[in-house]
C-alpha atoms as a PDB file:
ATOM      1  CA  UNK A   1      18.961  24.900 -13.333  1.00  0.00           C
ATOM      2  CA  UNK A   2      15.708  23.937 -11.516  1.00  0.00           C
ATOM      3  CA  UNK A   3      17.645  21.703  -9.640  1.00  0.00           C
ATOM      4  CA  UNK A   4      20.080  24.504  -7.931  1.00  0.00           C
ATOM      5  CA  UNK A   5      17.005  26.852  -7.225  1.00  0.00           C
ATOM      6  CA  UNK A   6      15.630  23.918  -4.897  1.00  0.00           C
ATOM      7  CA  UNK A   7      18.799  23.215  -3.480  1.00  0.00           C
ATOM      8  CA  UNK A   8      19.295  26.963  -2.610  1.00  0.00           C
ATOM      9  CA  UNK A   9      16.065  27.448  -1.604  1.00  0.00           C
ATOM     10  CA  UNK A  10      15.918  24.387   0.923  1.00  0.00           C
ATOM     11  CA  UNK A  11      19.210  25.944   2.199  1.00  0.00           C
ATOM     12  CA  UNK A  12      17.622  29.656   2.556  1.00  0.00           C
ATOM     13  CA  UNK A  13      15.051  28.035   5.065  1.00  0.00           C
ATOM     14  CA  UNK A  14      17.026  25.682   6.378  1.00  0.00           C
ATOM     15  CA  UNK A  15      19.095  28.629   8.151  1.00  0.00           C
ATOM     16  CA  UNK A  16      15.799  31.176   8.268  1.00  0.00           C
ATOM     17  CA  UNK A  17      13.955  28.342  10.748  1.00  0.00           C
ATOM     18  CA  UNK A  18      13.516  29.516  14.583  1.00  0.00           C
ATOM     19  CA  UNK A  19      12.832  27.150  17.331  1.00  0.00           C
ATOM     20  CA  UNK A  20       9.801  25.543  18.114  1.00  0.00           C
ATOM     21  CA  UNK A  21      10.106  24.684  21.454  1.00  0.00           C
ATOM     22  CA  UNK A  22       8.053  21.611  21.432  1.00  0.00           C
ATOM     23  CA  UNK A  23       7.445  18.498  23.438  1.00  0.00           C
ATOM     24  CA  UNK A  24       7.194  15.077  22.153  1.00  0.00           C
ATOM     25  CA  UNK A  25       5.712  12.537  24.627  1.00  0.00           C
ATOM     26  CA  UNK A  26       6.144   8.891  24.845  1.00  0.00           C
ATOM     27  CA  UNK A  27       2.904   8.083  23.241  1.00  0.00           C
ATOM     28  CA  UNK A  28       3.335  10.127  20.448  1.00  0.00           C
ATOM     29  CA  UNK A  29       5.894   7.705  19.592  1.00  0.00           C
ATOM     30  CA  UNK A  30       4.402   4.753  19.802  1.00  0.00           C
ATOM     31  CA  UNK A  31       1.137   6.220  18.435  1.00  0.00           C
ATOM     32  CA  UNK A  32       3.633   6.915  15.331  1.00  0.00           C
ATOM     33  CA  UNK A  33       4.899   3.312  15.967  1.00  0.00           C
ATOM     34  CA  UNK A  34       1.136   1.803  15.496  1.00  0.00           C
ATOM     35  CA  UNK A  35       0.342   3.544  12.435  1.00  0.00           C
ATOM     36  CA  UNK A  36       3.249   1.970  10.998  1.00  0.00           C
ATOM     37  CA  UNK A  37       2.195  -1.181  11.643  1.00  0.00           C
ATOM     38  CA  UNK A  38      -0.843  -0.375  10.945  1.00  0.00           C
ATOM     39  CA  UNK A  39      -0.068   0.976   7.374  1.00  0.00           C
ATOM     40  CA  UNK A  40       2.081  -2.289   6.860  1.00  0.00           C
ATOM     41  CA  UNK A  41      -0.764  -4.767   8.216  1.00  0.00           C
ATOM     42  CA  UNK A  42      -3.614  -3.110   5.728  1.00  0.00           C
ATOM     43  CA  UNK A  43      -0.252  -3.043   2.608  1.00  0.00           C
ATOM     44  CA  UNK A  44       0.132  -7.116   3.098  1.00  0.00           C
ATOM     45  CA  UNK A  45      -4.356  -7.311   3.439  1.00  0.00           C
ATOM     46  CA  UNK A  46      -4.646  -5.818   0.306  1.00  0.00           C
ATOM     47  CA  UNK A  47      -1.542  -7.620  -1.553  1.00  0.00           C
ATOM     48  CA  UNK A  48      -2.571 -10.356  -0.419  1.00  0.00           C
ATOM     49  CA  UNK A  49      -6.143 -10.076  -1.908  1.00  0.00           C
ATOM     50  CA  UNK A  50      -5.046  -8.871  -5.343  1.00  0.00           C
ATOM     51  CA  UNK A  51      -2.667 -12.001  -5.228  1.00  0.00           C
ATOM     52  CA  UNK A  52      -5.250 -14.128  -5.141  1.00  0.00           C
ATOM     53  CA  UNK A  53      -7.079 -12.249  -7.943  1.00  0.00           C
ATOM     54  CA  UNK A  54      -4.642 -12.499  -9.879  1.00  0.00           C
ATOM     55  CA  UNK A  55      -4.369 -16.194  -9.330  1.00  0.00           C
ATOM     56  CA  UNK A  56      -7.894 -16.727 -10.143  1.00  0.00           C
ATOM     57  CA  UNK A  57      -7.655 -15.084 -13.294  1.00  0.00           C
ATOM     58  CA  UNK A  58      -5.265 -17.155 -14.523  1.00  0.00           C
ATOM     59  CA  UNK A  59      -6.452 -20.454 -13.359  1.00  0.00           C
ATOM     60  CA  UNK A  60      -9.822 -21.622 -14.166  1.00  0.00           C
ATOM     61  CA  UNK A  61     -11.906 -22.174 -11.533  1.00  0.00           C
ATOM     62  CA  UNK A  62     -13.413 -25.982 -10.968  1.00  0.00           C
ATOM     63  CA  UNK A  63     -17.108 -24.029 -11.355  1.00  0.00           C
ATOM     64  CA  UNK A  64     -16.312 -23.827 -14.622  1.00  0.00           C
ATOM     65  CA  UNK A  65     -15.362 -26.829 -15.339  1.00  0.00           C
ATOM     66  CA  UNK A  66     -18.305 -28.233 -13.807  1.00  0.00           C
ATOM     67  CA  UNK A  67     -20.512 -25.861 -15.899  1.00  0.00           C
ATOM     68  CA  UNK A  68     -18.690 -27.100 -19.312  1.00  0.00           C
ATOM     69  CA  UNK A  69     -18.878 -30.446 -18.461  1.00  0.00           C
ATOM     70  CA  UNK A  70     -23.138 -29.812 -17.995  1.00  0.00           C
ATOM     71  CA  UNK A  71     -22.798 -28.031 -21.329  1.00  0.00           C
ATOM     72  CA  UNK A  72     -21.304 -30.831 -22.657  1.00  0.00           C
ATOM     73  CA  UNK A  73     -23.790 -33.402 -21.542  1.00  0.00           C
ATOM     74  CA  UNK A  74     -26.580 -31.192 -22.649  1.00  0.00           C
ATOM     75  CA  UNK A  75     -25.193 -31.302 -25.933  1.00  0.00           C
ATOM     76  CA  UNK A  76     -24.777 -35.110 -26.356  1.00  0.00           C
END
């Protein structure tokens, strides 16, 4: 039921819309263009940082190791 009210009421202003008479230049496109890119380049930056979070998290760092080993010698 919700569905069909959408559907008709995408269709009412689908055929109610006038025209806009608008002008699109060439930079406009490649400004859209760059923020693509853009938006891609910062989505890979931050992946790419959480990967290596992640990977950290699960494998113990050699500081640590170091520090246990100290701990260990204190201890003996």
């Amino acid at each position: 039921m919700r569905l069909s009210n959408i559907v008709c009421f995408g269709a009412i202003m689908g055929l109610l819309t006038t025209p806009a008479y608008a002008y699109l230049d060439p930079g406009t496109g490649s400004m859209i263009l760059q923020a693509i890119v853009g938006a891609i380049a910062v989505g890979a930056a931050s992946a790419s940082m959480y990967w290596h979070r992640l990977k950290s998290f699960f494998r113990p760092s050699a500081r640590s190791e170091d520090q246990s080993q100290a701990d260990d010698d204190q201890q003996s």
